[in-house]
PDB file of N, CA and C in Angstrom:
ATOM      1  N   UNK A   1     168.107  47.242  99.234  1.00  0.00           N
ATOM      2  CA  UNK A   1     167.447  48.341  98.558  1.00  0.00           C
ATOM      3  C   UNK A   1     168.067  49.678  98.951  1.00  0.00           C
ATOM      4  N   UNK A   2     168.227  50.176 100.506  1.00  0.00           N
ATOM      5  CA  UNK A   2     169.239  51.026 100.619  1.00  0.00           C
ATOM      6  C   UNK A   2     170.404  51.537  99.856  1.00  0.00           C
ATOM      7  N   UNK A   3     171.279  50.164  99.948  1.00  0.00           N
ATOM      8  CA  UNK A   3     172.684  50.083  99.441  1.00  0.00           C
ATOM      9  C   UNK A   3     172.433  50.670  97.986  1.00  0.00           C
ATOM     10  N   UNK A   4     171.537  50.036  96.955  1.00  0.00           N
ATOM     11  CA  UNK A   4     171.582  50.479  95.690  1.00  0.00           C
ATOM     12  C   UNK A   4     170.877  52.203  95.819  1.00  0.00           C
ATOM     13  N   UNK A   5     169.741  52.494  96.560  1.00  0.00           N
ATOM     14  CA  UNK A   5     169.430  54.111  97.225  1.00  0.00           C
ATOM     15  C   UNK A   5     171.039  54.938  96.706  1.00  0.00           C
ATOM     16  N   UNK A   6     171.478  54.179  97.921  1.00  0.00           N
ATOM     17  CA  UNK A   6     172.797  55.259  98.586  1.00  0.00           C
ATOM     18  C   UNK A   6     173.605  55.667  97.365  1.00  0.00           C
ATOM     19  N   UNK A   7     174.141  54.163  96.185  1.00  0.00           N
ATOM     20  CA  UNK A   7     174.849  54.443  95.471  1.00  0.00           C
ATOM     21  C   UNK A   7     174.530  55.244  93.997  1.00  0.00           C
ATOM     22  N   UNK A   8     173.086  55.039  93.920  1.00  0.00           N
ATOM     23  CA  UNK A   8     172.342  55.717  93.041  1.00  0.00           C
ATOM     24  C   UNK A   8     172.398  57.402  93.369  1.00  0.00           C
ATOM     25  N   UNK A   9     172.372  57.772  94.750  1.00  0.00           N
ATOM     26  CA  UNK A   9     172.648  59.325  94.740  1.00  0.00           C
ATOM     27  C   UNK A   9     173.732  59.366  94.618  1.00  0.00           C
ATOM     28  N   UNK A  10     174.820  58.589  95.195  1.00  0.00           N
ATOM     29  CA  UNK A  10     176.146  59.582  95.605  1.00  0.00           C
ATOM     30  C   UNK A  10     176.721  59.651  94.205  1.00  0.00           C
ATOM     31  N   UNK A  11     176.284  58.326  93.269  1.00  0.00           N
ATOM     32  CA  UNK A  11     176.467  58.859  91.582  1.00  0.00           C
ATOM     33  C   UNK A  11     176.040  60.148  90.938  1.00  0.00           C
ATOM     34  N   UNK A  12     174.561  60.449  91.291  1.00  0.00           N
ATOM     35  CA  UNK A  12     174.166  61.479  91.026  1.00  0.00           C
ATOM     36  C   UNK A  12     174.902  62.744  91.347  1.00  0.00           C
ATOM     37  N   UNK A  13     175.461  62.753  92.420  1.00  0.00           N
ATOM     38  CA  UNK A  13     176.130  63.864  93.083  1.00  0.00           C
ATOM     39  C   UNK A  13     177.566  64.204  92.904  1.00  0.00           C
ATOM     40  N   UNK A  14     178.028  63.084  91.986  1.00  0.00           N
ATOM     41  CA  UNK A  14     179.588  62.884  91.447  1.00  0.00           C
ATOM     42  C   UNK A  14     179.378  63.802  90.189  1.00  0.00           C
ATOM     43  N   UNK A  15     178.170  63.077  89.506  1.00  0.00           N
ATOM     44  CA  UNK A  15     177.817  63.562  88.050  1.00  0.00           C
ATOM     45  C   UNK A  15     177.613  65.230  88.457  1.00  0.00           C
ATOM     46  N   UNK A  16     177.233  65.615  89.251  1.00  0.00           N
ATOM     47  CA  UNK A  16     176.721  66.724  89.473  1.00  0.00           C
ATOM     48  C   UNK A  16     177.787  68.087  89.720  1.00  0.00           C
ATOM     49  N   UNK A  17     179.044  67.266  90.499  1.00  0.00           N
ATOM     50  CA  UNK A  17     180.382  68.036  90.883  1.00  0.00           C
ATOM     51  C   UNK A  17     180.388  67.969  89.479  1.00  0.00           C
ATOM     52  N   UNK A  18     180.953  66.661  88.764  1.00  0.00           N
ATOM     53  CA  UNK A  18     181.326  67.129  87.292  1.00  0.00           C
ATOM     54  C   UNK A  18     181.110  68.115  86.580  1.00  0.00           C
ATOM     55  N   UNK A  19     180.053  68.293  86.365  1.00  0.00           N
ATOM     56  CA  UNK A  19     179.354  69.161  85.871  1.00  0.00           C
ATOM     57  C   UNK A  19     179.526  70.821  86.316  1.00  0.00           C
ATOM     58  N   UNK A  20     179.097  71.125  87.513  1.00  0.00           N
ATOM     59  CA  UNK A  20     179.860  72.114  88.027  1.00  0.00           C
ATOM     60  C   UNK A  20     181.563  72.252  88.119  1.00  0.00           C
ATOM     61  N   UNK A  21     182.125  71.066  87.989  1.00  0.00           N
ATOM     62  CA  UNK A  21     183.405  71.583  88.425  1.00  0.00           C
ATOM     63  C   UNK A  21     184.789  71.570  86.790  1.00  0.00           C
ATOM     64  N   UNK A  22     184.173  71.137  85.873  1.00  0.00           N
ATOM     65  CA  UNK A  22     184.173  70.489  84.409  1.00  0.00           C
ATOM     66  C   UNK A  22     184.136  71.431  83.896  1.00  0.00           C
ATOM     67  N   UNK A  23     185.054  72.199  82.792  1.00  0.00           N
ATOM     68  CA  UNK A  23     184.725  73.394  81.744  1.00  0.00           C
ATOM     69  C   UNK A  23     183.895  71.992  80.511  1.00  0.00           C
ATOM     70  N   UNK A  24     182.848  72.776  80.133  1.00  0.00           N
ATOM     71  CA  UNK A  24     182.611  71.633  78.587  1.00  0.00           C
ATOM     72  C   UNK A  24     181.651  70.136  79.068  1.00  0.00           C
ATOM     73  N   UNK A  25     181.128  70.453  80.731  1.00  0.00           N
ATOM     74  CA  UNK A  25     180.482  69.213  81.252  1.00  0.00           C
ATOM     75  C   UNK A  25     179.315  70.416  81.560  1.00  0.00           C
ATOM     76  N   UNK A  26     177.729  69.637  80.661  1.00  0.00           N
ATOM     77  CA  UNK A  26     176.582  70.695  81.203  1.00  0.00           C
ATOM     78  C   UNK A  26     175.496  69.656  81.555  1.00  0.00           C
ATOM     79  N   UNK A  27     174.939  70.237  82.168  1.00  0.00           N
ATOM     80  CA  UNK A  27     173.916  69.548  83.127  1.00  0.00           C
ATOM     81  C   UNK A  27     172.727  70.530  83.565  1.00  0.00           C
ATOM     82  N   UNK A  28     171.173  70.153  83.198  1.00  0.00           N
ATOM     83  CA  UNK A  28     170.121  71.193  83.736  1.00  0.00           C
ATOM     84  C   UNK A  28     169.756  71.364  85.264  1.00  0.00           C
ATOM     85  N   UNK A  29     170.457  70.090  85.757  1.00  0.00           N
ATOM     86  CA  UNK A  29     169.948  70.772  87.096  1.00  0.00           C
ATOM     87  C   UNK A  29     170.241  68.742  88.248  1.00  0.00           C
ATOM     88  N   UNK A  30     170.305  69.316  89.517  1.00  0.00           N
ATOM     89  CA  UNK A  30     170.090  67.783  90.228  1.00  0.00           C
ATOM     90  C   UNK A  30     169.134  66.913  89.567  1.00  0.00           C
ATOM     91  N   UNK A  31     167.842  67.100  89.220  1.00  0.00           N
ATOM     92  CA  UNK A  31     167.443  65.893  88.914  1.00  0.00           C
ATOM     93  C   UNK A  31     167.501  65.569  87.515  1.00  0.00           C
ATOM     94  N   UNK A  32     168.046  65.985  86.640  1.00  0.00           N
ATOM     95  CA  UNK A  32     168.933  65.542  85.540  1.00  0.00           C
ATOM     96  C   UNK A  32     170.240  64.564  85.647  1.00  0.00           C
ATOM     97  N   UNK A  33     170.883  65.247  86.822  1.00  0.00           N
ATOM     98  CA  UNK A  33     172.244  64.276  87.339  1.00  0.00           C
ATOM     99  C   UNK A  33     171.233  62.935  87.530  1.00  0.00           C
ATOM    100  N   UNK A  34     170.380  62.938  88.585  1.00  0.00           N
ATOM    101  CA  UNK A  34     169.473  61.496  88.861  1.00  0.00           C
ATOM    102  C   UNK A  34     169.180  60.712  87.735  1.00  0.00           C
ATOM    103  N   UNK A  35     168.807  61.160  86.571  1.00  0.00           N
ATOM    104  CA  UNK A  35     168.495  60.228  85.654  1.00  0.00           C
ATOM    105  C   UNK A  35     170.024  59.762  84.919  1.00  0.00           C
ATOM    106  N   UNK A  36     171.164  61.047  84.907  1.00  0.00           N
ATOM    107  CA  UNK A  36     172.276  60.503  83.980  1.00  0.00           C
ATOM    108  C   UNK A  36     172.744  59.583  84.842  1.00  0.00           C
ATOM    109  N   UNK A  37     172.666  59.316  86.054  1.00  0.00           N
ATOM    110  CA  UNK A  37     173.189  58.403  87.006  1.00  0.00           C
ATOM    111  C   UNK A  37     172.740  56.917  86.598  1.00  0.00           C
ATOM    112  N   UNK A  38     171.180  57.517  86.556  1.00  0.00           N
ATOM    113  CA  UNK A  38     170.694  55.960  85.942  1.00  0.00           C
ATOM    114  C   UNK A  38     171.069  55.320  84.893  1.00  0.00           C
ATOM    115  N   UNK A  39     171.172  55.938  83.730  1.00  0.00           N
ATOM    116  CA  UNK A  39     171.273  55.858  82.124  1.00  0.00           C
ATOM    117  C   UNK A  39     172.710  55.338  82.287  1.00  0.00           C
ATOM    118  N   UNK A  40     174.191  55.881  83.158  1.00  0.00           N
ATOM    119  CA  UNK A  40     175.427  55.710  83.153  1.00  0.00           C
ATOM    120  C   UNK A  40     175.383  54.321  83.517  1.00  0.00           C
ATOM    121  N   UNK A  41     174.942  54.074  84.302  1.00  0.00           N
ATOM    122  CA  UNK A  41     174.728  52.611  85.675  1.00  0.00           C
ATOM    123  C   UNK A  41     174.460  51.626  84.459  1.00  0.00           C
ATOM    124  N   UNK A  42     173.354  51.924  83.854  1.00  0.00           N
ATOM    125  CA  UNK A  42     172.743  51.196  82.842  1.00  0.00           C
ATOM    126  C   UNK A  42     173.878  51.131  81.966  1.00  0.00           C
ATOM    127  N   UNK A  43     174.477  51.832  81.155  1.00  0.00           N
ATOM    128  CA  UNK A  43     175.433  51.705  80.177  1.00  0.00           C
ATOM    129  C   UNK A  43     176.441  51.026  80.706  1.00  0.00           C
ATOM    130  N   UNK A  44     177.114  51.389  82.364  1.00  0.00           N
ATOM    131  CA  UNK A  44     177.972  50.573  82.283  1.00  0.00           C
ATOM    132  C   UNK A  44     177.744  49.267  83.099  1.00  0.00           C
ATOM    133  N   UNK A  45     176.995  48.937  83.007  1.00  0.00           N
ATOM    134  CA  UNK A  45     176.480  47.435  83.200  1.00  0.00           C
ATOM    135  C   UNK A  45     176.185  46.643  82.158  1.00  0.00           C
ATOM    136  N   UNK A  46     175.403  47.406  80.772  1.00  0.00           N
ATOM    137  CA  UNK A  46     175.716  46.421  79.712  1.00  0.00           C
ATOM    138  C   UNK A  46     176.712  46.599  78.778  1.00  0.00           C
ATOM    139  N   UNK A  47     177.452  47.894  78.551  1.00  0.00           N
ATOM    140  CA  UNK A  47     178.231  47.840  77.263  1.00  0.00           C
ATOM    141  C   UNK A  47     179.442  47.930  77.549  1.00  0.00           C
ATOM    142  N   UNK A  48     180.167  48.235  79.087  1.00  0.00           N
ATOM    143  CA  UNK A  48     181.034  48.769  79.634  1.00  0.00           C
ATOM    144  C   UNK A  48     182.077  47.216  79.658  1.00  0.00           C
ATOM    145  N   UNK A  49     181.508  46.257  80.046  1.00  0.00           N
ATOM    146  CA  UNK A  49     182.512  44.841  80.255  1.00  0.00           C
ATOM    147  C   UNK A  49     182.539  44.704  78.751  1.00  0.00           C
ATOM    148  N   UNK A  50     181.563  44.734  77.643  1.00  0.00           N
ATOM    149  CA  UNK A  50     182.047  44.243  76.419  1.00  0.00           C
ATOM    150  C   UNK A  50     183.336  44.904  75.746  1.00  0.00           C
ATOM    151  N   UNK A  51     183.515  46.440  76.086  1.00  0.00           N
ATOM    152  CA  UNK A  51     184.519  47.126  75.606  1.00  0.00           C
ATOM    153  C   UNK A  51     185.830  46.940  76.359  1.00  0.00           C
ATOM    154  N   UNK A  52     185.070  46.521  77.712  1.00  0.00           N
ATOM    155  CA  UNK A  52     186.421  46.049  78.295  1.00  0.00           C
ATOM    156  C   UNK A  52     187.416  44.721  78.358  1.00  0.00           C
ATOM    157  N   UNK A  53     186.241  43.646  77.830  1.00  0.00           N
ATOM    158  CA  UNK A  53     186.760  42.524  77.670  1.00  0.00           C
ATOM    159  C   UNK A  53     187.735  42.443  76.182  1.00  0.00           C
ATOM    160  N   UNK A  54     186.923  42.990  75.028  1.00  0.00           N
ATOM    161  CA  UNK A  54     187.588  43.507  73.836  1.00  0.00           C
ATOM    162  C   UNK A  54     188.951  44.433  73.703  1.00  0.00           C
ATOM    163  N   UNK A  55     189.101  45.445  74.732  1.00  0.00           N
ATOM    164  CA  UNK A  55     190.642  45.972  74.759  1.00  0.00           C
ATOM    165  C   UNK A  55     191.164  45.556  76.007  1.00  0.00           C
ATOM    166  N   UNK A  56     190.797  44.181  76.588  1.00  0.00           N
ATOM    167  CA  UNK A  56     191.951  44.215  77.385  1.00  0.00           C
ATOM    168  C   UNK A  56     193.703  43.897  77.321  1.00  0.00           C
ATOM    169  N   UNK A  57     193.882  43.363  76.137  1.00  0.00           N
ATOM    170  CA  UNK A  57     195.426  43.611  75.355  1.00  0.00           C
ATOM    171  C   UNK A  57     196.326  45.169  76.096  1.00  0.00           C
ATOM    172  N   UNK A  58     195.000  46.147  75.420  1.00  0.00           N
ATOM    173  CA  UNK A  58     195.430  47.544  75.252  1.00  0.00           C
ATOM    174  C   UNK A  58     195.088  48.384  76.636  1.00  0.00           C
ATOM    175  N   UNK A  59     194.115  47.440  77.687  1.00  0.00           N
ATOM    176  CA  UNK A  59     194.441  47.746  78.912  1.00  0.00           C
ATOM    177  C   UNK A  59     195.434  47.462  79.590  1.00  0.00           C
ATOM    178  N   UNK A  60     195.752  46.075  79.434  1.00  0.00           N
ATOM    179  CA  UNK A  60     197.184  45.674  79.949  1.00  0.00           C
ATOM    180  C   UNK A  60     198.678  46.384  79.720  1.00  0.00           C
ATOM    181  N   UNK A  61     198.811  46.841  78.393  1.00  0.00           N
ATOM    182  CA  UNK A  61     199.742  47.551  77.827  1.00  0.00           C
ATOM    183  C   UNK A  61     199.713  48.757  78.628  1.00  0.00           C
ATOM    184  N   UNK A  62     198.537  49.358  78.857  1.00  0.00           N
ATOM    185  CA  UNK A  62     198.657  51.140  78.745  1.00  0.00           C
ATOM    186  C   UNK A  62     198.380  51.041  80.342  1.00  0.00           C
ATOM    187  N   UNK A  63     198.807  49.924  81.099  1.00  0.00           N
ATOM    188  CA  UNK A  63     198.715  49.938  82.390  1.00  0.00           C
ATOM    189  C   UNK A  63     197.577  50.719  82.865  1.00  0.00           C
ATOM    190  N   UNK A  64     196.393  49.987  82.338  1.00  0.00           N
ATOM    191  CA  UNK A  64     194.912  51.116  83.031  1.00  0.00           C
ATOM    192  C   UNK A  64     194.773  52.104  82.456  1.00  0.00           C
ATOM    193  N   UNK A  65     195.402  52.901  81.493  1.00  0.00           N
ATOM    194  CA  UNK A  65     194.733  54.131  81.288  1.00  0.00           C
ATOM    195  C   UNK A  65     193.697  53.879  80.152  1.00  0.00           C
ATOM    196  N   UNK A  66     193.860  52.791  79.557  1.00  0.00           N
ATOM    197  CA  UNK A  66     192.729  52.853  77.926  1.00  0.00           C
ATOM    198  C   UNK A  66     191.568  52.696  79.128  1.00  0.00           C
ATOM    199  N   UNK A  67     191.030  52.259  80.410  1.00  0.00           N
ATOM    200  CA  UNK A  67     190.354  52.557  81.281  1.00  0.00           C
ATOM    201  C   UNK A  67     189.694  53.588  81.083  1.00  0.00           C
ATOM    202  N   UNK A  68     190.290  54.521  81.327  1.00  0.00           N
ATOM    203  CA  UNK A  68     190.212  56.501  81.279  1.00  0.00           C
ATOM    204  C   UNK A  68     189.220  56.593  79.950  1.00  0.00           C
ATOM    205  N   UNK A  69     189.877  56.598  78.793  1.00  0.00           N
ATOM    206  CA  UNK A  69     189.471  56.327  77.464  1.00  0.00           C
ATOM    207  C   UNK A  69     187.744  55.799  77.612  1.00  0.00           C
ATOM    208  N   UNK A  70     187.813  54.421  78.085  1.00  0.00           N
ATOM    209  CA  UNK A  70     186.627  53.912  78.286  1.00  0.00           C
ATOM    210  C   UNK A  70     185.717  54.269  78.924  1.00  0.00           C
ATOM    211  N   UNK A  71     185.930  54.614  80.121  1.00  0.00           N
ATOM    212  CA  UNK A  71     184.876  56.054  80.947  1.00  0.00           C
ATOM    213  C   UNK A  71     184.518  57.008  80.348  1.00  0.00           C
ATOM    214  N   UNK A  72     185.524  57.713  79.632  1.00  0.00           N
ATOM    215  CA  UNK A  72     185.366  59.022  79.094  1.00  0.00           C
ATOM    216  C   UNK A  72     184.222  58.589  77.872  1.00  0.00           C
ATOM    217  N   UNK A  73     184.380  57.744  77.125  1.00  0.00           N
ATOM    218  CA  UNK A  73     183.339  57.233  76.156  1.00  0.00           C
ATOM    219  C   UNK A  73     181.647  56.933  77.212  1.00  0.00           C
ATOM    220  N   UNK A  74     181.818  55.871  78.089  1.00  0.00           N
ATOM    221  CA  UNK A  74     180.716  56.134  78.528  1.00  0.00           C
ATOM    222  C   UNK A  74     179.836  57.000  78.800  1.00  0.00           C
ATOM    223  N   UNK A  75     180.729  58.168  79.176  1.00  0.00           N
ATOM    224  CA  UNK A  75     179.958  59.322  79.665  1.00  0.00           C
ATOM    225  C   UNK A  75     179.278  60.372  78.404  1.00  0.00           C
ATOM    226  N   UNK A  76     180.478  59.867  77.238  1.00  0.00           N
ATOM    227  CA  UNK A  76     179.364  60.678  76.036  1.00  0.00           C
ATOM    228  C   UNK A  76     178.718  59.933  75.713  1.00  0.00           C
ATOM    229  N   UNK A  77     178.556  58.912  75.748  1.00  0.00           N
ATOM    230  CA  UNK A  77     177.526  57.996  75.252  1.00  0.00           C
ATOM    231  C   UNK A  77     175.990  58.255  75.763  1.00  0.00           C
ATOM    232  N   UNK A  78     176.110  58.247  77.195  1.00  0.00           N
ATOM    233  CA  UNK A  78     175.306  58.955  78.268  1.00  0.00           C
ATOM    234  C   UNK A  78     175.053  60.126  77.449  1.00  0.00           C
ATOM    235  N   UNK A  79     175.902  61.316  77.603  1.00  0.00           N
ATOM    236  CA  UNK A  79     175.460  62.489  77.104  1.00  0.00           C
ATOM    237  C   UNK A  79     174.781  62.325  75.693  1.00  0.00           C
ATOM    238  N   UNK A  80     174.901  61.657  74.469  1.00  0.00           N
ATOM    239  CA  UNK A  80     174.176  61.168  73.306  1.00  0.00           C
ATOM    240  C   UNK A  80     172.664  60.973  73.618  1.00  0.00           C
ATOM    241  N   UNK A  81     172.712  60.396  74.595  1.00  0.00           N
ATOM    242  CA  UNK A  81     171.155  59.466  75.369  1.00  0.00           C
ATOM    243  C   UNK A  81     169.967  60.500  75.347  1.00  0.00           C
ATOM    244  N   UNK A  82     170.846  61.714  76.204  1.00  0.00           N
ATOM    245  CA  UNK A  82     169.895  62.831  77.387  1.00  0.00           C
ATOM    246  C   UNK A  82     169.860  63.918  76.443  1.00  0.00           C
ATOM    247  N   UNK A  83     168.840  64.560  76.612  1.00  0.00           N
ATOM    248  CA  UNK A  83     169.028  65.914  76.058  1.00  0.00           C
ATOM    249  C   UNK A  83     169.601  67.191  77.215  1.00  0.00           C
ATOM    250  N   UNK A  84     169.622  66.853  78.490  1.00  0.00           N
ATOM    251  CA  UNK A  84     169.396  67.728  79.206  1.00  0.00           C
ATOM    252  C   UNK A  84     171.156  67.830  80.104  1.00  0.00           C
ATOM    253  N   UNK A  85     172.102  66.493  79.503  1.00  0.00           N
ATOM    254  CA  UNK A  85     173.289  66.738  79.517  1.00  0.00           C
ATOM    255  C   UNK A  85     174.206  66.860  78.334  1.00  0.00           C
ATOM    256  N   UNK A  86     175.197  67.428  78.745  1.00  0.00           N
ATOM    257  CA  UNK A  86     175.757  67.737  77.260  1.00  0.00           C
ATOM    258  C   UNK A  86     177.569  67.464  77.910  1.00  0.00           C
ATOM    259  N   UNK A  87     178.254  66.644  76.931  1.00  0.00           N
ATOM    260  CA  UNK A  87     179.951  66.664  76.975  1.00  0.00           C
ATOM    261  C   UNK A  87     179.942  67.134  76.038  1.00  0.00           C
ATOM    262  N   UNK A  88     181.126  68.075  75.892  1.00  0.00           N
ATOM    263  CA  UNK A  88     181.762  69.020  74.684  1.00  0.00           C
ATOM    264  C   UNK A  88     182.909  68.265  73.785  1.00  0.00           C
ATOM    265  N   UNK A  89     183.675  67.235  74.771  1.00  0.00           N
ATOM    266  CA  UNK A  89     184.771  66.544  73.844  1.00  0.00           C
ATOM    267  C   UNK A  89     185.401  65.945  74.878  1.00  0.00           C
ATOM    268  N   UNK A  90     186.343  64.919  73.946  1.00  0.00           N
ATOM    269  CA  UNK A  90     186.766  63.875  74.901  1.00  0.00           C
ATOM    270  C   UNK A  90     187.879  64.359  76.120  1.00  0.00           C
ATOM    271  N   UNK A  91     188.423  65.863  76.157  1.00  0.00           N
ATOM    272  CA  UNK A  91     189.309  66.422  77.196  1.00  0.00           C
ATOM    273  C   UNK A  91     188.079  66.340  78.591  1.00  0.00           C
ATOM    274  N   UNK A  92     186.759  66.854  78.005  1.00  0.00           N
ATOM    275  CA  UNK A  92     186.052  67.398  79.462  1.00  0.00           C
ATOM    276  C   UNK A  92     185.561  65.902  80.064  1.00  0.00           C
ATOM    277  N   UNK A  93     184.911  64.891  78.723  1.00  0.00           N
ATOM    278  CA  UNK A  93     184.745  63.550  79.027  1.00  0.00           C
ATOM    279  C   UNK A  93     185.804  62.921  79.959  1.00  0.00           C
ATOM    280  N   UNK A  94     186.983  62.906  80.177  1.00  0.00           N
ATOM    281  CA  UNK A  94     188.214  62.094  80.852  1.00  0.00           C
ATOM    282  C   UNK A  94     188.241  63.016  81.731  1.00  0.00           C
ATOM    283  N   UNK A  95     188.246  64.052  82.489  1.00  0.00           N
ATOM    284  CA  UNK A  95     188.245  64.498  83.424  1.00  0.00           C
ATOM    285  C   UNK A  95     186.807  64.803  84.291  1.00  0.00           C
ATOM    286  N   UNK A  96     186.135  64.406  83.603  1.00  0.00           N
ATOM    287  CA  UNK A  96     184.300  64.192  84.414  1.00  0.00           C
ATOM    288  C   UNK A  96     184.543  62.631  84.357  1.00  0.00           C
ATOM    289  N   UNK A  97     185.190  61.899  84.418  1.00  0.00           N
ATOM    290  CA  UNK A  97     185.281  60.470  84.185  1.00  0.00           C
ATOM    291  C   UNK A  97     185.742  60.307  85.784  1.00  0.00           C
ATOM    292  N   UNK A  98     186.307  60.787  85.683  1.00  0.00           N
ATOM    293  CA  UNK A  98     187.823  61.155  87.033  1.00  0.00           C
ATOM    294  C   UNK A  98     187.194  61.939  88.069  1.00  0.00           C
ATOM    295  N   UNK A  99     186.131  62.871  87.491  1.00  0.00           N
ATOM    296  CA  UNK A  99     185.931  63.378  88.849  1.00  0.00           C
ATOM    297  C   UNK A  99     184.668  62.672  89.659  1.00  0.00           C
ATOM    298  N   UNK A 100     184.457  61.769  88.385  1.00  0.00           N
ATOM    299  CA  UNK A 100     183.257  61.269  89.066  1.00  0.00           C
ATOM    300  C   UNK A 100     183.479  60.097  89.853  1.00  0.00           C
ATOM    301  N   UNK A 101     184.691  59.589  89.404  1.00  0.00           N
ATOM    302  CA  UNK A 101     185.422  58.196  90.341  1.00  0.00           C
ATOM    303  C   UNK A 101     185.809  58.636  91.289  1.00  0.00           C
ATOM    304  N   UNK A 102     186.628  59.523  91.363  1.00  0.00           N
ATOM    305  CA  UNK A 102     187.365  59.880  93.140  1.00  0.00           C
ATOM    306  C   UNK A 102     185.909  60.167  93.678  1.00  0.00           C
ATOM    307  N   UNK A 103     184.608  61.311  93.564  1.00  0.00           N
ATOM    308  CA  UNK A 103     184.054  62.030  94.514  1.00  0.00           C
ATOM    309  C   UNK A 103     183.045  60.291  94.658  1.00  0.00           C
ATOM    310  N   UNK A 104     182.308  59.367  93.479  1.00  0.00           N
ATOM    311  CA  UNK A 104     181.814  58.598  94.221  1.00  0.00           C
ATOM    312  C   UNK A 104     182.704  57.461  95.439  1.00  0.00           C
ATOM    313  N   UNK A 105     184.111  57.359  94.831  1.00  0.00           N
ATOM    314  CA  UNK A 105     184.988  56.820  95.978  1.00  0.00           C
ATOM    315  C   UNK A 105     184.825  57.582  97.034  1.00  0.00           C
ATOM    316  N   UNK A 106     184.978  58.890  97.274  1.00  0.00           N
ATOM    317  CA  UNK A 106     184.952  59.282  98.514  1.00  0.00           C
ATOM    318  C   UNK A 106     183.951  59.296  98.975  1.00  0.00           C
ATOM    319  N   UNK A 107     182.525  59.064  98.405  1.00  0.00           N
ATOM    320  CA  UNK A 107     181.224  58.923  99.319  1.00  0.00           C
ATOM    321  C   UNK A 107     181.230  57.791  99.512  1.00  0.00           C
ATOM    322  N   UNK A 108     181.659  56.715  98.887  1.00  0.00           N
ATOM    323  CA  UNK A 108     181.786  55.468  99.085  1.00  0.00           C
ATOM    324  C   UNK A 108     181.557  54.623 100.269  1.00  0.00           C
ATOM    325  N   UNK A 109     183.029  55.427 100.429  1.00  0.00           N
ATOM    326  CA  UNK A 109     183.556  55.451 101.816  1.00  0.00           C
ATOM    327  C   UNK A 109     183.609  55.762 102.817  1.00  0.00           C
ATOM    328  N   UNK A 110     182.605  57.066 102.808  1.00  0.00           N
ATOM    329  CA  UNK A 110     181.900  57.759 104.398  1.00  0.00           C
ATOM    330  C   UNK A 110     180.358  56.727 104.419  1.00  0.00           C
ATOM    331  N   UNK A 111     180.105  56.496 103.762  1.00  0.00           N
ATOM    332  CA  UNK A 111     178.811  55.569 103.761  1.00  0.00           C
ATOM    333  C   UNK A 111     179.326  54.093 103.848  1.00  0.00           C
ATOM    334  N   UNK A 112     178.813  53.244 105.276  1.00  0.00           N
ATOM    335  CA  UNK A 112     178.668  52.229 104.865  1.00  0.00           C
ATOM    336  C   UNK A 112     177.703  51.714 104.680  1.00  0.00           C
ATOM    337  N   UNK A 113     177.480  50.714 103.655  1.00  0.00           N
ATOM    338  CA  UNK A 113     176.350  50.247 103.188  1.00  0.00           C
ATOM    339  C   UNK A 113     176.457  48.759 103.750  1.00  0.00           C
ATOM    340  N   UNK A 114     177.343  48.174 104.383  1.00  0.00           N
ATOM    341  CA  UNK A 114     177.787  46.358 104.319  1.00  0.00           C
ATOM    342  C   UNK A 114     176.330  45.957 104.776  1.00  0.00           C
ATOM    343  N   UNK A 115     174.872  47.020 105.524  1.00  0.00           N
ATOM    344  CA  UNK A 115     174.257  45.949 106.114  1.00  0.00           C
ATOM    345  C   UNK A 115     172.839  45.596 105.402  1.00  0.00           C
TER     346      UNK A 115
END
């Protein structure tokens, strides 16, 4: 229960740099990030392997980047969901995609969760 705790904020707090650090990434406030965290988690747990199982041809080819592509969609998809976040277009989407992978990697990784 922790482990999912821990990873549920440090998402929140990825989404949240995004947002601040993102021209075209808006967000009302931390506990807005908390719910897009949820809604993202949720999306990419059910729709995220179907799109990925479907272009993996065009993942293989583009050596990981149709990846990028696929994040960046999640996250407007997310933004579609919420009223209280907003992506402007798919430039700010792929780089809130990105910032949200390195900063939850790097909390990742100051947190261990193994127990």
């Amino acid at each position: 229960m922790i482990k999912i705790i821990v990873k549920w904020l440090s998402s929140a707090v990825a989404i949240y740099a995004a947002a601040n650090f993102v021209p075209g990434i808006y967000l009302k406030g931390f506990g807005t990030a908390l719910v897009v965290a949820i809604v993202l988690g949720l999306i990419n747990t059910i729709i995220k392997p179907i799109l990925v199982f479907l272009s993996f041809p065009f993942i293989i080819l583009s050596l990981g980047l149709v990846l990028l592509v696929i994040n960046a969609a999640m996250l407007k998809l997310s933004a579609g969901l919420l009223s209280d976040f907003a992506v402007d277009g798919w430039i700010p989407a792929i780089l809130g995609s990105l910032v949200i992978t390195i900063v939850t990697s790097v909390l990742h990784s100051l947190v261990d969760t193994r127990s």
